[in-house]
N, C-alpha and C. Protein backbone atom coordinates (compact mmCIF):
# COMPACT_ATOMS: atom_id res chain seq x y z
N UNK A 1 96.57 89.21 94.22
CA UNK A 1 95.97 90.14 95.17
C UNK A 1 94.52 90.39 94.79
N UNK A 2 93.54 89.92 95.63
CA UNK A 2 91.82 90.97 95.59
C UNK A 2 92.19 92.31 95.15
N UNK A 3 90.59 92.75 94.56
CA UNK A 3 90.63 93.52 93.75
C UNK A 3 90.46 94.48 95.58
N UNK A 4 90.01 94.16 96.49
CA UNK A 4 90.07 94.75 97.61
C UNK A 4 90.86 94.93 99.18
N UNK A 5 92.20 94.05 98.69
CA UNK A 5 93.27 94.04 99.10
C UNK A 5 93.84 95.61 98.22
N UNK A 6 93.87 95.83 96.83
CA UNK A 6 94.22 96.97 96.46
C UNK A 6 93.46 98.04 96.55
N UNK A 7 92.42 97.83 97.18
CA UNK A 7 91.17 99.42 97.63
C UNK A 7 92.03 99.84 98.85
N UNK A 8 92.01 98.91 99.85
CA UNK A 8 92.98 99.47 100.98
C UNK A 8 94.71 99.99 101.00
N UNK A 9 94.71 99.64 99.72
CA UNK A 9 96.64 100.21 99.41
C UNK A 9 96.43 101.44 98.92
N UNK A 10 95.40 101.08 97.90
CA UNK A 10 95.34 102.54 96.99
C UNK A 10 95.18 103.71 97.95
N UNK A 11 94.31 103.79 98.74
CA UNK A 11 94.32 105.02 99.65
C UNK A 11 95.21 104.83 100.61
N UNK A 12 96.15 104.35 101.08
CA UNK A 12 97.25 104.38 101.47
C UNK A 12 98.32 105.33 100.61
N UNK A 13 98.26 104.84 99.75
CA UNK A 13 99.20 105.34 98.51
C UNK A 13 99.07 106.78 98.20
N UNK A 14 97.08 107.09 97.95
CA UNK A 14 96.75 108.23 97.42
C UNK A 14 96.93 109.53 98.50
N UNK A 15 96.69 108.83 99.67
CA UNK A 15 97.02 109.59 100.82
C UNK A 15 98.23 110.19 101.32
N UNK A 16 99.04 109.50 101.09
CA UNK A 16 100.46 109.62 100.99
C UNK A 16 100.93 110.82 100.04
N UNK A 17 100.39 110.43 98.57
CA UNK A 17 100.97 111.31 97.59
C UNK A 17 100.59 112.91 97.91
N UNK A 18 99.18 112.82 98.62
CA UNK A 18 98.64 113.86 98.72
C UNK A 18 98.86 115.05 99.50
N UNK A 19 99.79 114.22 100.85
CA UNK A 19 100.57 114.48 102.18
C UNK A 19 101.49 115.29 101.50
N UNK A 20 101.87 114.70 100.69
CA UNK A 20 103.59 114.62 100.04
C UNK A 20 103.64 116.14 99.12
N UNK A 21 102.23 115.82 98.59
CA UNK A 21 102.33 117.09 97.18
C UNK A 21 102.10 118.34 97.71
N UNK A 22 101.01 118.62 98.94
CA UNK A 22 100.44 120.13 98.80
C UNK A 22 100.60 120.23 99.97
N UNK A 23 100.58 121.52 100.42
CA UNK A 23 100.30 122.20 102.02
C UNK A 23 98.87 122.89 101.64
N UNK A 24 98.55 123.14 103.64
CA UNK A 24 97.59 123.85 103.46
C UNK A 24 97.15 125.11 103.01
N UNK A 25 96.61 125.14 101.80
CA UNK A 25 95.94 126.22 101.25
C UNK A 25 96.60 126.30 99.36
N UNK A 26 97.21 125.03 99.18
CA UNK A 26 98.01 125.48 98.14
C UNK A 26 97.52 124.44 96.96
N UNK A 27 96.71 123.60 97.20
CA UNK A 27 95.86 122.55 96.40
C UNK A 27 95.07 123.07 95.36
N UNK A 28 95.29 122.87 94.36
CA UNK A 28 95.00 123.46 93.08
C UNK A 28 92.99 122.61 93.41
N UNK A 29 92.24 124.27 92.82
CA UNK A 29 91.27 123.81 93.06
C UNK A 29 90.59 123.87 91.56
N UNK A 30 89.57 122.43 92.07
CA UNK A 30 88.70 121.92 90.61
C UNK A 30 87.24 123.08 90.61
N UNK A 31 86.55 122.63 89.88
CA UNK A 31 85.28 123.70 89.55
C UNK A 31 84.11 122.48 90.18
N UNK A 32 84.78 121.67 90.69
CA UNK A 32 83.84 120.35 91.43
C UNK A 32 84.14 120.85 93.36
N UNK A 33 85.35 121.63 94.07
CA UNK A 33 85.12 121.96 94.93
C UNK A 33 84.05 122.78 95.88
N UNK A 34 83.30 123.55 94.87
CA UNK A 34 81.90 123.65 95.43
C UNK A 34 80.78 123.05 95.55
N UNK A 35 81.16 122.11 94.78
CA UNK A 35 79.53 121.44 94.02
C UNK A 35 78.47 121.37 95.04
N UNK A 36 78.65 120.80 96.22
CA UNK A 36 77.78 120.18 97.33
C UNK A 36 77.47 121.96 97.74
N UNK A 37 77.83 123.19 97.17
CA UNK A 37 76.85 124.34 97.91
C UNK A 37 76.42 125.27 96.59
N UNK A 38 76.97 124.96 95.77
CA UNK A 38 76.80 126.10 94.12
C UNK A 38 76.53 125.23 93.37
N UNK A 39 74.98 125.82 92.84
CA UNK A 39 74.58 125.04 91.49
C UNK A 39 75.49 125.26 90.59
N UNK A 40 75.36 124.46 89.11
CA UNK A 40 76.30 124.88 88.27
C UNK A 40 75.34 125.08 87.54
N UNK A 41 75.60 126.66 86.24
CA UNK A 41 75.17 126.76 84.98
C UNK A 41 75.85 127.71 84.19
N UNK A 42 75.48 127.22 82.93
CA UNK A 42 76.36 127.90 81.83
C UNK A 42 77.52 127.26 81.79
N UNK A 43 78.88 128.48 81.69
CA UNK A 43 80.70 127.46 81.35
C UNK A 43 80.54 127.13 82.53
N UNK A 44 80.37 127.24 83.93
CA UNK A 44 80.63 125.92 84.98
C UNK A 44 80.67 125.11 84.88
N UNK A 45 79.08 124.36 84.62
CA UNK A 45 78.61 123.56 84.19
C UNK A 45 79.34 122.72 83.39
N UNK A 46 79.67 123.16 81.98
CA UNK A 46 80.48 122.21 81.23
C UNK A 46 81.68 122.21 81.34
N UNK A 47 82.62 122.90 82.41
CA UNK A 47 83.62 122.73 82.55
C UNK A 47 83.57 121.91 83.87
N UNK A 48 82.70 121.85 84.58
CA UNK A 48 82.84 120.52 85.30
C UNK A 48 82.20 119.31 85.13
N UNK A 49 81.95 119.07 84.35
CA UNK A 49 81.73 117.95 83.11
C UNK A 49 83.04 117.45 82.33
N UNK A 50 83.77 118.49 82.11
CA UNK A 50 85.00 118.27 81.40
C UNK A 50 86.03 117.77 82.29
N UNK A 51 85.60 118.12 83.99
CA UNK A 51 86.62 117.54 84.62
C UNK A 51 86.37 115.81 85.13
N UNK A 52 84.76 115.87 84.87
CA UNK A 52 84.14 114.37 85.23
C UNK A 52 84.79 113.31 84.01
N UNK A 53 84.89 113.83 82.87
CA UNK A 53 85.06 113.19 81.53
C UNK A 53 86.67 113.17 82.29
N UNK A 54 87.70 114.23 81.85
CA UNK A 54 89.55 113.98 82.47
C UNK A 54 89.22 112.74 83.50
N UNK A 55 88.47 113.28 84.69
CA UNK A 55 89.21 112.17 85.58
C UNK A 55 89.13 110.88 85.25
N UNK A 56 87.60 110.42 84.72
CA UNK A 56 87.53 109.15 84.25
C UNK A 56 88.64 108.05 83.40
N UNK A 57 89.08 109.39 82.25
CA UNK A 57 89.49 108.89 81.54
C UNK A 57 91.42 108.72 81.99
N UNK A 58 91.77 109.72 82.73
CA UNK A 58 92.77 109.74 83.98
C UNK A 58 92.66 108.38 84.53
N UNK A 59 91.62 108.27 84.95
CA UNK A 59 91.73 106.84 86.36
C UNK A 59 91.67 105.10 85.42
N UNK A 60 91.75 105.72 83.87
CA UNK A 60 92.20 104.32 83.08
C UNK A 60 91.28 103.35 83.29
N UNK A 61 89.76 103.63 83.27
CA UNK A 61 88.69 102.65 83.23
C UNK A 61 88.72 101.46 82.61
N UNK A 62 89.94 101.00 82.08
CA UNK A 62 90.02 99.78 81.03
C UNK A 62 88.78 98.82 81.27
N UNK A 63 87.75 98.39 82.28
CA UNK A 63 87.18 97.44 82.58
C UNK A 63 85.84 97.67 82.34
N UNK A 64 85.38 98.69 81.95
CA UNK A 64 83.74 99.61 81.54
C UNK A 64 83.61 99.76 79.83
N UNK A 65 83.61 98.99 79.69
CA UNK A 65 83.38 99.05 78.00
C UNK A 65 83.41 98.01 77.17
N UNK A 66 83.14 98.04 76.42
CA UNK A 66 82.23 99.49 75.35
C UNK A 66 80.78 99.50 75.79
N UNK A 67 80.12 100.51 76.22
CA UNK A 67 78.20 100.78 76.46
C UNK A 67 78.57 102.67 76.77
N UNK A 68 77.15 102.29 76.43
CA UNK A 68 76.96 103.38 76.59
C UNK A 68 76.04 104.51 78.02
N UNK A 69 76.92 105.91 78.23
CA UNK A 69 76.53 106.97 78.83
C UNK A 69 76.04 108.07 79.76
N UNK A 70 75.59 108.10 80.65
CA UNK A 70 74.87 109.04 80.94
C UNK A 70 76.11 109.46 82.63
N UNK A 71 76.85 110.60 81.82
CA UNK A 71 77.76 111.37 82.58
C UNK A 71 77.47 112.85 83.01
N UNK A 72 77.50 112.89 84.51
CA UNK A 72 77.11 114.38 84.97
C UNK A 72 77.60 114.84 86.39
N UNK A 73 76.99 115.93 87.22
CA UNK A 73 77.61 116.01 88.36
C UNK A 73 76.16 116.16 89.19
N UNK A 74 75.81 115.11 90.19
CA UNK A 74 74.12 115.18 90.49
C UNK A 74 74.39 114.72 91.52
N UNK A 75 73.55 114.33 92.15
CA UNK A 75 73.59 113.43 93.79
C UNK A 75 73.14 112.21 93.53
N UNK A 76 73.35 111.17 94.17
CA UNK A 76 73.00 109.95 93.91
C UNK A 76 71.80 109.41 94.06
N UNK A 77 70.80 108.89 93.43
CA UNK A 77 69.69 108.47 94.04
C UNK A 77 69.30 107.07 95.20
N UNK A 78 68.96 106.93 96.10
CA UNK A 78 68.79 106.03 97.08
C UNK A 78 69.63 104.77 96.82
N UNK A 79 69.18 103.82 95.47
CA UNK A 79 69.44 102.53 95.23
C UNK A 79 71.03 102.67 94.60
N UNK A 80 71.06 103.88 93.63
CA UNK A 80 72.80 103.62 93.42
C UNK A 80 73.65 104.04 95.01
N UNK A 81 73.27 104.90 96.12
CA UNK A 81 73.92 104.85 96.80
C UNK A 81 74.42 103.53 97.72
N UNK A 82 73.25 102.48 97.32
CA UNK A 82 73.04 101.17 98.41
C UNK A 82 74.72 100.81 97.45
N UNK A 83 74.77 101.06 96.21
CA UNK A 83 75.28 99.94 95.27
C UNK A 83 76.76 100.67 95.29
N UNK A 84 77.26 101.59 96.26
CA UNK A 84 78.37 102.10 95.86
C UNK A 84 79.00 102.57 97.29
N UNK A 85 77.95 102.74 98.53
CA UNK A 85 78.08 102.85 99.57
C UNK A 85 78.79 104.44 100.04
N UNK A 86 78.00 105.15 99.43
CA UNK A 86 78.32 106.85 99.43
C UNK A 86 76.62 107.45 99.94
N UNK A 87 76.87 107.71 100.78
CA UNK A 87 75.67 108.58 101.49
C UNK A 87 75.87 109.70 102.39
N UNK A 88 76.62 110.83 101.31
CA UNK A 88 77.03 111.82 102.25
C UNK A 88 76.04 113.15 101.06
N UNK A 89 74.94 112.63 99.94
CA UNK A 89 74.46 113.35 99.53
C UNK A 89 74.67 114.44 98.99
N UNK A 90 75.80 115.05 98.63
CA UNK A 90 76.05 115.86 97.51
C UNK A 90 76.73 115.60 96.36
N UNK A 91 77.02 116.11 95.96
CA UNK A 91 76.68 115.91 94.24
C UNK A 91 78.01 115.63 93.56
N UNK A 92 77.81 114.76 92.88
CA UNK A 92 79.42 113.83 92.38
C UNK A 92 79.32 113.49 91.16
N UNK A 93 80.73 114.03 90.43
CA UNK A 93 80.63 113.30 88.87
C UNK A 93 80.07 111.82 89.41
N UNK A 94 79.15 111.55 88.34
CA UNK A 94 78.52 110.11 88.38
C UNK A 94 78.29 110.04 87.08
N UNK A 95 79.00 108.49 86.39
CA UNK A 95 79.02 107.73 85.37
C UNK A 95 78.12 106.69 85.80
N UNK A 96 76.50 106.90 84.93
CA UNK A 96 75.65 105.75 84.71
C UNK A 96 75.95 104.97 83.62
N UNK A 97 76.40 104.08 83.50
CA UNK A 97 76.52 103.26 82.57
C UNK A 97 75.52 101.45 82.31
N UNK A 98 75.30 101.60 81.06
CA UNK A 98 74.42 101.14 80.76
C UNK A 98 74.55 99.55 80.66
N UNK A 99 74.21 98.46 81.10
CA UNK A 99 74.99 97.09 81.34
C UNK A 99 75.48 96.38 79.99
N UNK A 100 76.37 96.16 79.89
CA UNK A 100 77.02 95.71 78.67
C UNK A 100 78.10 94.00 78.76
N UNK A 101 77.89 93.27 77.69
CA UNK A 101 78.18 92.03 77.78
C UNK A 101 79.05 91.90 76.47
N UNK A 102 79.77 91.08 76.24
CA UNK A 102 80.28 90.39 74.75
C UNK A 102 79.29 89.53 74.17
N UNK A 103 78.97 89.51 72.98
CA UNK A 103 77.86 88.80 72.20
C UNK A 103 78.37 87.53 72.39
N UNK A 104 77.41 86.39 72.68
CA UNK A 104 77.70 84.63 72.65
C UNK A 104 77.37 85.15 71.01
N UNK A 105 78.48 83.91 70.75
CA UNK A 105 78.74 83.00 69.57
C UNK A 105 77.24 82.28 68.65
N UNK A 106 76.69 81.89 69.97
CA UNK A 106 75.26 81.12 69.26
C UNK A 106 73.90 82.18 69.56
N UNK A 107 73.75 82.57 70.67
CA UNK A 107 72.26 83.29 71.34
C UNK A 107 72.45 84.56 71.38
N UNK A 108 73.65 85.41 70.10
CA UNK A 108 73.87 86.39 70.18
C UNK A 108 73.43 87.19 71.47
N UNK A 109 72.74 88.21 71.46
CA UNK A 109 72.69 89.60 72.46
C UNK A 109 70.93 89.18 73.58
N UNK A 110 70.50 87.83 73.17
CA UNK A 110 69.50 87.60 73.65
C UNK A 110 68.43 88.37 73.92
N UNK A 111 67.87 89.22 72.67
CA UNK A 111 67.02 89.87 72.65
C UNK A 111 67.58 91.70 73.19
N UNK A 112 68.47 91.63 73.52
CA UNK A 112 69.46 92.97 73.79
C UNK A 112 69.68 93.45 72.42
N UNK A 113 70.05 94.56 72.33
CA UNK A 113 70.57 95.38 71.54
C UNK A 113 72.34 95.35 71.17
N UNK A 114 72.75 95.19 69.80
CA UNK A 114 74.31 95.18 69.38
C UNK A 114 74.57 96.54 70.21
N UNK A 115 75.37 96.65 70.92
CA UNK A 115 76.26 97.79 71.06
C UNK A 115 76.84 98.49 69.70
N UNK A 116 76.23 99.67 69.35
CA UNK A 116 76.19 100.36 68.09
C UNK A 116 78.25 100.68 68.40
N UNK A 117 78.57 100.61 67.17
CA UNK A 117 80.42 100.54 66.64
C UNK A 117 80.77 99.35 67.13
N UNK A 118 79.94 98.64 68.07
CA UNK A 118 81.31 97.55 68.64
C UNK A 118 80.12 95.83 68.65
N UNK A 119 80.44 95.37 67.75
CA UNK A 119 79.26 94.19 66.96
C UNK A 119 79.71 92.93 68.07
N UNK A 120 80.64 92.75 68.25
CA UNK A 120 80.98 91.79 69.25
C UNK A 120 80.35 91.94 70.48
N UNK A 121 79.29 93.11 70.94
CA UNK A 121 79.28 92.96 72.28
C UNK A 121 77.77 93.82 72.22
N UNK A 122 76.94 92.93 73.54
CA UNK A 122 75.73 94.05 73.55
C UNK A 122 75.16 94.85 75.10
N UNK A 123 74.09 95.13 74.45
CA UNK A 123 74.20 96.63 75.58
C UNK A 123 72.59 96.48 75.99
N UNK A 124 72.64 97.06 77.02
CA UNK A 124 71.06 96.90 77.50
C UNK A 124 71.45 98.48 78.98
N UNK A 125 69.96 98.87 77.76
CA UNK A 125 69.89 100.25 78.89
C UNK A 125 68.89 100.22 80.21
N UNK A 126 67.77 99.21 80.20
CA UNK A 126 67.33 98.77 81.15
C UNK A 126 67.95 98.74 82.62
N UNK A 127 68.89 98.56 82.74
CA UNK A 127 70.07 98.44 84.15
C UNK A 127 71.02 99.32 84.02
N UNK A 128 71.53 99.85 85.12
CA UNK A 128 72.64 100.42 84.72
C UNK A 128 73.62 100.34 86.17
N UNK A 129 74.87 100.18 85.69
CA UNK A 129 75.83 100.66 86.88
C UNK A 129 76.38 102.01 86.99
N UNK A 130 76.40 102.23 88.03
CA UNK A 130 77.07 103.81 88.74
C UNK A 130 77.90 103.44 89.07
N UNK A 131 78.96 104.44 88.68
CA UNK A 131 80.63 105.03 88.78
C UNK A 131 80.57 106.61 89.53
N UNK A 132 81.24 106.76 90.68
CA UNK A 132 81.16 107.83 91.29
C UNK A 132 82.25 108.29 91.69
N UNK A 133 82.82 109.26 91.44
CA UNK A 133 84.01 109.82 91.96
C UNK A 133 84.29 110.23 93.62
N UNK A 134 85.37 109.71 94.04
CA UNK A 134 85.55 109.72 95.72
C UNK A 134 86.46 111.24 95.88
N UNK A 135 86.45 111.36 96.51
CA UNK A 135 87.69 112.61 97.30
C UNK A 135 89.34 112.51 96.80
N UNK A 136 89.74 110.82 96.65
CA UNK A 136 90.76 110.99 96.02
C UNK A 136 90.99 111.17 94.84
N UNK A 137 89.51 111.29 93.92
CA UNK A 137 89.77 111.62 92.52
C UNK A 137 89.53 110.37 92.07
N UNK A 138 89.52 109.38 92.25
CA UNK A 138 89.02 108.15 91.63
C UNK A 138 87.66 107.98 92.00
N UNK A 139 87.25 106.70 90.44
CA UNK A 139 85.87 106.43 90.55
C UNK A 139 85.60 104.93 91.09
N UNK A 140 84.76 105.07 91.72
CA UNK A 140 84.16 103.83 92.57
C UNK A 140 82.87 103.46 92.03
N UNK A 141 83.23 102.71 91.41
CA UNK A 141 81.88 101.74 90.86
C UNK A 141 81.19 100.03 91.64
N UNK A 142 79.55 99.99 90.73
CA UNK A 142 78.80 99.35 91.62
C UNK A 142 79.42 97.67 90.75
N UNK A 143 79.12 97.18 91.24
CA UNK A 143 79.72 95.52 90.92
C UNK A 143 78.35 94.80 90.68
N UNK A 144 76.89 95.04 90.97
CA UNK A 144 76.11 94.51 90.48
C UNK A 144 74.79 95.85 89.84
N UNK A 145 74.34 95.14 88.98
CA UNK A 145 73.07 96.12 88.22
C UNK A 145 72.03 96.00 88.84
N UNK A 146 71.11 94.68 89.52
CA UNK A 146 70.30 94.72 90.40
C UNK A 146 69.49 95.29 90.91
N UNK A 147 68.40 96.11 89.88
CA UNK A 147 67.17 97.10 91.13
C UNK A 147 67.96 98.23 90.45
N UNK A 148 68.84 98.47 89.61
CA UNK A 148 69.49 99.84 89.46
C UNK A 148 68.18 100.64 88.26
N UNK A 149 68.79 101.82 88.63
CA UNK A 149 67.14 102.31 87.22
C UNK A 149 67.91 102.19 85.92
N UNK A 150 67.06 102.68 84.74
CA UNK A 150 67.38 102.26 83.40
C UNK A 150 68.44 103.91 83.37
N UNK A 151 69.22 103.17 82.00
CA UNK A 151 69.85 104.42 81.41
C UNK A 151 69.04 105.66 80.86
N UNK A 152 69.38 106.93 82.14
CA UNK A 152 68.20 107.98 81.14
C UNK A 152 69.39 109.36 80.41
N UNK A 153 69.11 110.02 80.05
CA UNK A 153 70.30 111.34 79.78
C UNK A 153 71.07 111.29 79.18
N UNK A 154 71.36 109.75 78.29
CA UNK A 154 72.31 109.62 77.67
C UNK A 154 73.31 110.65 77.02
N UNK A 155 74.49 110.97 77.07
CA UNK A 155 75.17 111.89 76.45
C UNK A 155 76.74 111.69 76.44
N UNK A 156 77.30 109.71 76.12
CA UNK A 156 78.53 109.70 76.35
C UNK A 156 78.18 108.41 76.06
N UNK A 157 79.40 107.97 75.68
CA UNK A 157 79.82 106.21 75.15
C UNK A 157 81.26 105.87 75.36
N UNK A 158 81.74 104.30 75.72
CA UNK A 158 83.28 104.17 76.21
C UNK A 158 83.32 103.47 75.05
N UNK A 159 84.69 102.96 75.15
CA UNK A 159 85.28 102.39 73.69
C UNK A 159 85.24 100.90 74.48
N UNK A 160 86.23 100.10 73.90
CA UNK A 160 86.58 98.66 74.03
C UNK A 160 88.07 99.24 75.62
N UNK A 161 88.31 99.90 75.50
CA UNK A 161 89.40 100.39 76.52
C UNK A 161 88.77 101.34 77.58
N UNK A 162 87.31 101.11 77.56
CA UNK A 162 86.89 102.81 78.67
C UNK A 162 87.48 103.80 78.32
N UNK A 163 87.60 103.90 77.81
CA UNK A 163 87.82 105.38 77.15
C UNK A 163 86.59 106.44 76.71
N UNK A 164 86.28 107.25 77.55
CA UNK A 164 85.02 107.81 77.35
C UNK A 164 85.02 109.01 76.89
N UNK A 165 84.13 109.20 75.83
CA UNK A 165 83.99 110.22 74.69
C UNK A 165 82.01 111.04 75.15
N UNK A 166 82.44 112.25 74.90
CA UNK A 166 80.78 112.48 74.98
C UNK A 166 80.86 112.69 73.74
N UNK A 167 78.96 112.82 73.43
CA UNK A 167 78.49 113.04 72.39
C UNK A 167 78.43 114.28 71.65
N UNK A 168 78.91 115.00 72.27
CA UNK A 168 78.95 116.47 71.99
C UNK A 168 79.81 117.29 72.14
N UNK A 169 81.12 117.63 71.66
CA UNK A 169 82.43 117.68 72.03
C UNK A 169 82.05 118.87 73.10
N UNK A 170 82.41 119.29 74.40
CA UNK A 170 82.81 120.58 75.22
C UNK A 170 83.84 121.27 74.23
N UNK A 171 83.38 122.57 73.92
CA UNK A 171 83.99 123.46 73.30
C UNK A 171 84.63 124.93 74.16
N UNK A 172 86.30 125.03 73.91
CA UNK A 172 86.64 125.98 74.70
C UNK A 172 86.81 125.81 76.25
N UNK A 173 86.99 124.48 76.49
CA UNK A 173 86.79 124.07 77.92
C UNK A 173 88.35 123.52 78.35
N UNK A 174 89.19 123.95 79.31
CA UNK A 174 90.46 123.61 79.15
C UNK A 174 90.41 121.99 79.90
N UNK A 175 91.76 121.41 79.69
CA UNK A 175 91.78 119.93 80.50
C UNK A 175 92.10 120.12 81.72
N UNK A 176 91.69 119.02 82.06
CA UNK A 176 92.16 118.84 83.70
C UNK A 176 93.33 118.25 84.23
N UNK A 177 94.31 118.80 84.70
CA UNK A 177 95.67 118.25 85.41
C UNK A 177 95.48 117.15 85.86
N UNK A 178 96.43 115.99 85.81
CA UNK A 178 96.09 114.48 86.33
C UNK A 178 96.73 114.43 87.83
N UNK A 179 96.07 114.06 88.98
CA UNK A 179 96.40 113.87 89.96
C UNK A 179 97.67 113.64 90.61
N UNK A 180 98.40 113.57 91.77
CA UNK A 180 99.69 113.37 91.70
C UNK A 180 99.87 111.90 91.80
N UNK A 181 98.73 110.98 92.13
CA UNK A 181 99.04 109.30 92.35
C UNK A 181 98.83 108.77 90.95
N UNK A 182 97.93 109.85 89.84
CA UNK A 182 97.24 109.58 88.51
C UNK A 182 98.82 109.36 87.85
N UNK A 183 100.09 110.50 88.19
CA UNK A 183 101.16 110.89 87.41
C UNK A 183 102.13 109.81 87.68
N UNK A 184 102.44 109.03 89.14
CA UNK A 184 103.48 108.93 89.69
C UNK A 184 103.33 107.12 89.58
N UNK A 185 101.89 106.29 89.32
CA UNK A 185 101.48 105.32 89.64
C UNK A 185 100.90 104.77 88.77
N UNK A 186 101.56 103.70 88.02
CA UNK A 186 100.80 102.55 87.33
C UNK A 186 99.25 102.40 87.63
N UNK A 187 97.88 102.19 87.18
CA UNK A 187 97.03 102.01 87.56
C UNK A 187 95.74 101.76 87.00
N UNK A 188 95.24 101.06 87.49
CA UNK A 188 93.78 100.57 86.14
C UNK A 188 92.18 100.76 87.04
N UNK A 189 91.77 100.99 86.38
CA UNK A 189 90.18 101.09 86.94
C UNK A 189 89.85 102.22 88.43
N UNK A 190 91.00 103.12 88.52
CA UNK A 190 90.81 103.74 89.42
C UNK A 190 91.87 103.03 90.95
N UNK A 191 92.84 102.18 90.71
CA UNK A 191 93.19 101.30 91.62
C UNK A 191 94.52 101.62 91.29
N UNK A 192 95.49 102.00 91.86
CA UNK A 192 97.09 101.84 91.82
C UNK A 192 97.18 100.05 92.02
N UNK A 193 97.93 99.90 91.12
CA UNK A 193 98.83 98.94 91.33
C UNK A 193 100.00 98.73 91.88
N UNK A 194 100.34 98.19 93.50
CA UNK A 194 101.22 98.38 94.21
C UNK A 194 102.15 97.87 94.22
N UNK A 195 102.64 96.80 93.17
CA UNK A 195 103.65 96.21 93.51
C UNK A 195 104.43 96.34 91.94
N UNK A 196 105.82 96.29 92.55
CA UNK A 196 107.12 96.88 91.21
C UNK A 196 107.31 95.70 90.18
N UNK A 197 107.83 95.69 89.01
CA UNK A 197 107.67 94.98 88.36
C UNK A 197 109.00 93.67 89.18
N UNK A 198 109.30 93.90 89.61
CA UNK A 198 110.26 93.05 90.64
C UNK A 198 109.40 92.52 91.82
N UNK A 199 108.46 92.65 91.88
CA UNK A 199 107.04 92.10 93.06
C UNK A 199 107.16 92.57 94.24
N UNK A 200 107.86 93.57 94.80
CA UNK A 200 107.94 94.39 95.45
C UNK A 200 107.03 95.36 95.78
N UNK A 201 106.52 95.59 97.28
CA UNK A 201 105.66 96.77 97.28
C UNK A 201 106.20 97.85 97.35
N UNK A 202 105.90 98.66 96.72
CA UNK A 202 106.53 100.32 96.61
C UNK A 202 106.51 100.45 97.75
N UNK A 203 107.67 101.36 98.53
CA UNK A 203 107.54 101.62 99.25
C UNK A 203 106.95 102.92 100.11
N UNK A 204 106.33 103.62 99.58
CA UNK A 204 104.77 104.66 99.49
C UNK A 204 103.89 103.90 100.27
N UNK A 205 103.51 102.51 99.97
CA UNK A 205 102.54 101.87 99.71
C UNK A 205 101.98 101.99 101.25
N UNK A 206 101.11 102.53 101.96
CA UNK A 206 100.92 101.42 103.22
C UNK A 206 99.37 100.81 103.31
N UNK A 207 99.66 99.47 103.70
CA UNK A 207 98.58 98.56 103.93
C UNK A 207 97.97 98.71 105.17
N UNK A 208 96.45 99.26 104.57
CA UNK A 208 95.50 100.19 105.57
C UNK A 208 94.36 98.73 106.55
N UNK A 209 94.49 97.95 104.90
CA UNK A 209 93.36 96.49 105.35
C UNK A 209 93.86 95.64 106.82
């Protein structure tokens, strides 16, 4: 299956769960439901940071790592919106991440920088891809670096598994509950995986494409 044969299930799926879980008025709300009309500062602020960091690490980024950083809740600027196709202008956890490769064997990092902890692989802050969180709680990232601006704000690094850590632990900041498709659904990079280990499509599933 395309990685975009499963964009159109997944919100099938996520839509479904979402039908399924809450009525109106009873949807547990994030500290990201205002964002697009209330600045954030002070504990807001880093508690919705703490929910940008959960979901990420919720939606099982296995495919973004190891590089490094720059995680926040901002609006998108012009060229990452071309690269992610979100132009509704308010303000979204957004993971800039910095372009990262596995070191060749012979021409090492080609004038790039080792990715500091992880020697096998290098990093270049010059480019970066954007990861943006959608409505269903997953992040939608750009597939090319191209014209993207350099890594600035740094304040976060993924592992070899996406697993993303900031640099500065949030202190006193509680976690964030994992979604009901996050709980109920196998899933990698923000994508349910729709079919049972018997190759079967769940039957949740519906095919929107």
């Amino acid at each position: 299956m395309t990685r975009y044969m499963v964009v159109a299930l997944t919100v099938g799926v996520a839509l479904a769960v979402a039908s399924a879980s809450t009525t109106p008025g009873s949807a547990a709300r994030s500290p990201l439901d205002n964002a697009h009309s209330t600045p954030f500062s002070g504990p807001a602020a880093a508690q919705a940071l703490r929910t940008c960091v959960d979901r990420w690490n919720q939606d099982n980024m296995v495919g973004w790592g190891p590089t490094l950083v720059s995680i926040s809740v901002r609006r998108l600027r012009a060229r990452e919106a071309d690269h992610v196709g979100i132009y509704d202008h308010r303000p979204h956890c957004t993971a800039s991440l910095a372009v990262f490769a596995p070191r060749h064997s012979q021409t090492g990092c080609s004038g790039e920088a080792v990715m500091p902890g992880h020697p096998k692989f290098c990093v270049s802050t010059q480019t970066t891809f954007v990861c943006v969180i959608n409505k269903l709680g997953g992040y939608e990232c750009s597939r090319y670096a191209d014209g993207s601006p350099p890594l600035k704000n740094k304040n976060a690094r993924t592992n070899e598994r996406g697993v993303l850590t900031l640099d500065v632990a949030l202190v006193g900041k509680h976690a964030t509950p994992p979604l009901a498709w996050q709980r109920l659904y196998p899933h990698i990079d923000g994508f349910i995986h729709p079919w049972t280990r018997e190759g079967q499509l769940r039957p949740e599933v519906r095919n929107r494409g």
